[in-house]
C-alpha atoms as a PDB file:
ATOM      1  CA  UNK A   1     -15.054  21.985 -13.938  1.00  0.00           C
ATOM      2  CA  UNK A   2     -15.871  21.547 -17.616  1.00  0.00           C
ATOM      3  CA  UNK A   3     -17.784  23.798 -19.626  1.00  0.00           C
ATOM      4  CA  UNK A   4     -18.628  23.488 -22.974  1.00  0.00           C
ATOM      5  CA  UNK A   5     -17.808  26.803 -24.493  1.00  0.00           C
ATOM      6  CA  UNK A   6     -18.926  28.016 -28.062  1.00  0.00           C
ATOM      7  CA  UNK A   7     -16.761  30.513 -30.655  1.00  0.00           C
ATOM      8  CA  UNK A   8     -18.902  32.683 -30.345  1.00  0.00           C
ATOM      9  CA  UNK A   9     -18.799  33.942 -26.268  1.00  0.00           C
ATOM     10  CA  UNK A  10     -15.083  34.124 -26.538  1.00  0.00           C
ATOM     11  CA  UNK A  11     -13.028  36.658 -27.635  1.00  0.00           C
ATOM     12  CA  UNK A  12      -9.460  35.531 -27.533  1.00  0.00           C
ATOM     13  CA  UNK A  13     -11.131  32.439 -30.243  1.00  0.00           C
ATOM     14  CA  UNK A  14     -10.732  33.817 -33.717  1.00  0.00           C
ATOM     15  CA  UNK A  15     -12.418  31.181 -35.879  1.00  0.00           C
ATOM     16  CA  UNK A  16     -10.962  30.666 -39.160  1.00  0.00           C
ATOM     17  CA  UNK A  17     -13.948  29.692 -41.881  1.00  0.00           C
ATOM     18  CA  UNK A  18     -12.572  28.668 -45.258  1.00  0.00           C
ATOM     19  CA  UNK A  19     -12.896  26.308 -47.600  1.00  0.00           C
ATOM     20  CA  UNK A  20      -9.357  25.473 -49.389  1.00  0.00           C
ATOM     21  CA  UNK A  21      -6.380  23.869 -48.206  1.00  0.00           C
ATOM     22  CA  UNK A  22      -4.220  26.759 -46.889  1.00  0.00           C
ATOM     23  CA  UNK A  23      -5.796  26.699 -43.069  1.00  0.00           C
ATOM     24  CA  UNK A  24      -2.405  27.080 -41.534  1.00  0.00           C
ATOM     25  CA  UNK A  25      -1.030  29.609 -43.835  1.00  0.00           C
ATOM     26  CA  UNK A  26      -4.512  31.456 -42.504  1.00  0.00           C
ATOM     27  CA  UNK A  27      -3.826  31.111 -39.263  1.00  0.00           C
ATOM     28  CA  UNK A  28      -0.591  32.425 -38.982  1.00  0.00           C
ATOM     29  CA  UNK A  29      -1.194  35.081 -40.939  1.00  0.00           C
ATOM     30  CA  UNK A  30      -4.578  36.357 -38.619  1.00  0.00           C
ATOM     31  CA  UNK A  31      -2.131  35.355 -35.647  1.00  0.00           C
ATOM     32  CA  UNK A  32       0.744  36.982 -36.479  1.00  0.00           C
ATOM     33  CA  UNK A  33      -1.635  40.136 -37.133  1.00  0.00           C
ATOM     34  CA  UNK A  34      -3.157  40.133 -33.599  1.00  0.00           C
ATOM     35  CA  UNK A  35      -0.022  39.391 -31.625  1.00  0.00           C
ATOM     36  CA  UNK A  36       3.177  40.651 -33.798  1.00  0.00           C
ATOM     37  CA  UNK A  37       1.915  42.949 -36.588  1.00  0.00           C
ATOM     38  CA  UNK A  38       5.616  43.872 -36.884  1.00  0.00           C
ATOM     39  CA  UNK A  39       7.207  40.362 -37.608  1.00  0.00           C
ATOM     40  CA  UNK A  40       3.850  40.185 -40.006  1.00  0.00           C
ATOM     41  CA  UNK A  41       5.121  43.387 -41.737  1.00  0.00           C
ATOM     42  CA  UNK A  42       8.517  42.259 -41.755  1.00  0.00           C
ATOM     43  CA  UNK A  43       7.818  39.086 -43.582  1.00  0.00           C
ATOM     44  CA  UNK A  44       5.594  40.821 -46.159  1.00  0.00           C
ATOM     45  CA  UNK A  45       8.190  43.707 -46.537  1.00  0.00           C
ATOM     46  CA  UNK A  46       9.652  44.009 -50.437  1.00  0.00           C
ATOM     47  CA  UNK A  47       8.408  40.162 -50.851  1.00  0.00           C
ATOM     48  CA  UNK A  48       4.392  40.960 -52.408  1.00  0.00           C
ATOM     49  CA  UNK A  49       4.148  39.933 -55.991  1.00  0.00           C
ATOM     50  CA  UNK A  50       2.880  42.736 -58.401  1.00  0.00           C
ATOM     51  CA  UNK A  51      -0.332  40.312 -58.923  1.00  0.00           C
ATOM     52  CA  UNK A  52      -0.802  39.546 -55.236  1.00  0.00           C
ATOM     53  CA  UNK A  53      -0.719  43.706 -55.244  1.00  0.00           C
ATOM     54  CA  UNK A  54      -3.121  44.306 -57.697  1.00  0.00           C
ATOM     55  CA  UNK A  55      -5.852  41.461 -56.261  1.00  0.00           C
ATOM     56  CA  UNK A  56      -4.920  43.413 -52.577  1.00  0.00           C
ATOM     57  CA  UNK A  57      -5.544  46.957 -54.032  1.00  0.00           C
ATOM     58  CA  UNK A  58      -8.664  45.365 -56.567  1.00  0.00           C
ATOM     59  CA  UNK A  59     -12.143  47.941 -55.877  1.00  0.00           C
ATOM     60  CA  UNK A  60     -10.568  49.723 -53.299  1.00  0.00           C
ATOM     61  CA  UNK A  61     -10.198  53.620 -52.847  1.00  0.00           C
ATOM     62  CA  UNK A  62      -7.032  53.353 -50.989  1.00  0.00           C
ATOM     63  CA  UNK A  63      -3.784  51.680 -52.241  1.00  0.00           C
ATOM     64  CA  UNK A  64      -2.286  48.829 -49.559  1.00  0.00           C
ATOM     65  CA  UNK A  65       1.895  49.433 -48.434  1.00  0.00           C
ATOM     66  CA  UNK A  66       1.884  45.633 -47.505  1.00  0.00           C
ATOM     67  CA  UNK A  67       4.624  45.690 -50.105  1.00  0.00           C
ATOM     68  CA  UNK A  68       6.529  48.538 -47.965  1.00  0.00           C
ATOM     69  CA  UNK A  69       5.790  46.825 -44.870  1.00  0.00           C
ATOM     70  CA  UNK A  70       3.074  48.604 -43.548  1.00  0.00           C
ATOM     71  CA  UNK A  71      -0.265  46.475 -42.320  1.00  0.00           C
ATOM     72  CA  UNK A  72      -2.923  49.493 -41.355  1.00  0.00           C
ATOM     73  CA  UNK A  73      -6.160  49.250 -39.277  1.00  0.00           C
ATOM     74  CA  UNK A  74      -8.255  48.510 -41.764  1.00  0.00           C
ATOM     75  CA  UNK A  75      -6.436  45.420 -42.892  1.00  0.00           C
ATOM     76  CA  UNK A  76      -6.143  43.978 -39.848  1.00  0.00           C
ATOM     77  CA  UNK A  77      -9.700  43.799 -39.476  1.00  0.00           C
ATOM     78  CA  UNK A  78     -10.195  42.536 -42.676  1.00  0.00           C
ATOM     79  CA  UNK A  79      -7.813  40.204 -41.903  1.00  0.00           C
ATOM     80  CA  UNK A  80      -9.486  38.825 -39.042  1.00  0.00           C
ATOM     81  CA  UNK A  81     -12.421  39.095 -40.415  1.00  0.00           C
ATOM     82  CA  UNK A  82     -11.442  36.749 -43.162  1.00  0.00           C
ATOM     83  CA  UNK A  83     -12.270  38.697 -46.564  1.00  0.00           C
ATOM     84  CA  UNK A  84      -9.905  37.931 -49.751  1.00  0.00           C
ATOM     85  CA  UNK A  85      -6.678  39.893 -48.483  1.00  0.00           C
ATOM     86  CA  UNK A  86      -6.312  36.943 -45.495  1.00  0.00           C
ATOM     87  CA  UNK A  87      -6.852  34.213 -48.805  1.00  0.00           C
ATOM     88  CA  UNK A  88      -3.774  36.628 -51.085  1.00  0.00           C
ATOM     89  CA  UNK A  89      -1.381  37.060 -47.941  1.00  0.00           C
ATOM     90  CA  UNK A  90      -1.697  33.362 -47.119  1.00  0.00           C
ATOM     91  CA  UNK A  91      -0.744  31.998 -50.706  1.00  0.00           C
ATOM     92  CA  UNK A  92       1.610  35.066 -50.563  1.00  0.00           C
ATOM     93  CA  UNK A  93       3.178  33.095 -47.386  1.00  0.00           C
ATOM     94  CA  UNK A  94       3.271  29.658 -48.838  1.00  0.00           C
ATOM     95  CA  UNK A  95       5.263  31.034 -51.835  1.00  0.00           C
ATOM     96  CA  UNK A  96       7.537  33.036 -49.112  1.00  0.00           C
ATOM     97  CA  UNK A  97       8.262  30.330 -46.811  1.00  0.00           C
ATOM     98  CA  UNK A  98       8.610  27.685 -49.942  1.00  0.00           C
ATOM     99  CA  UNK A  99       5.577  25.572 -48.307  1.00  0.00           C
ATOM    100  CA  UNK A 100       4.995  22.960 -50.432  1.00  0.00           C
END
């Protein structure tokens, strides 16, 4: 039987809302998060910029080891959540993975 079913009564549906050009670089990056932090951490290991770093670690109290390949709690849920780290580790991404 079909059901329509909205975002927002599912949990396993993590909706994406941005409003630039680098939607798939997003989505891998909340995916990889959710289902292989480690690979995540791997890829970001010794490959963050020192100006991705300092837009990461901008107004907050505790410094980020993205850069040492270490993805805590926190980010994660900001991650997911969508706030500017998802935006600085997707363009981070692109220029990893030579996306054009």
């Amino acid at each position: 039987m079909n059901r329509i079913i909205t975002v927002d009564s599912k949990r396993s549906i993590i909706q994406i809302k941005n409003k630039d050009t680098i939607c798939l670089a997003r989505a891998i990056v909340v995916s990889l998060v959710v289902q292989a932090r480690e690979k995540l951490q791997d890829i970001f290991r010794n490959n963050i910029t020192d100006e991705e770093l300092k837009k990461i670690n901008k107004n907050r109290q505790c410094k980020s080891r993205i850069n040492e390949g270490v993805i805590g709690d926190n980010e994660k849920s900001y991650l997911i959540d969508g706030r500017k780290l998802q935006k600085v580790l997707a363009n981070a991404l692109h220029r990893i993975c030579n996306f054009q």
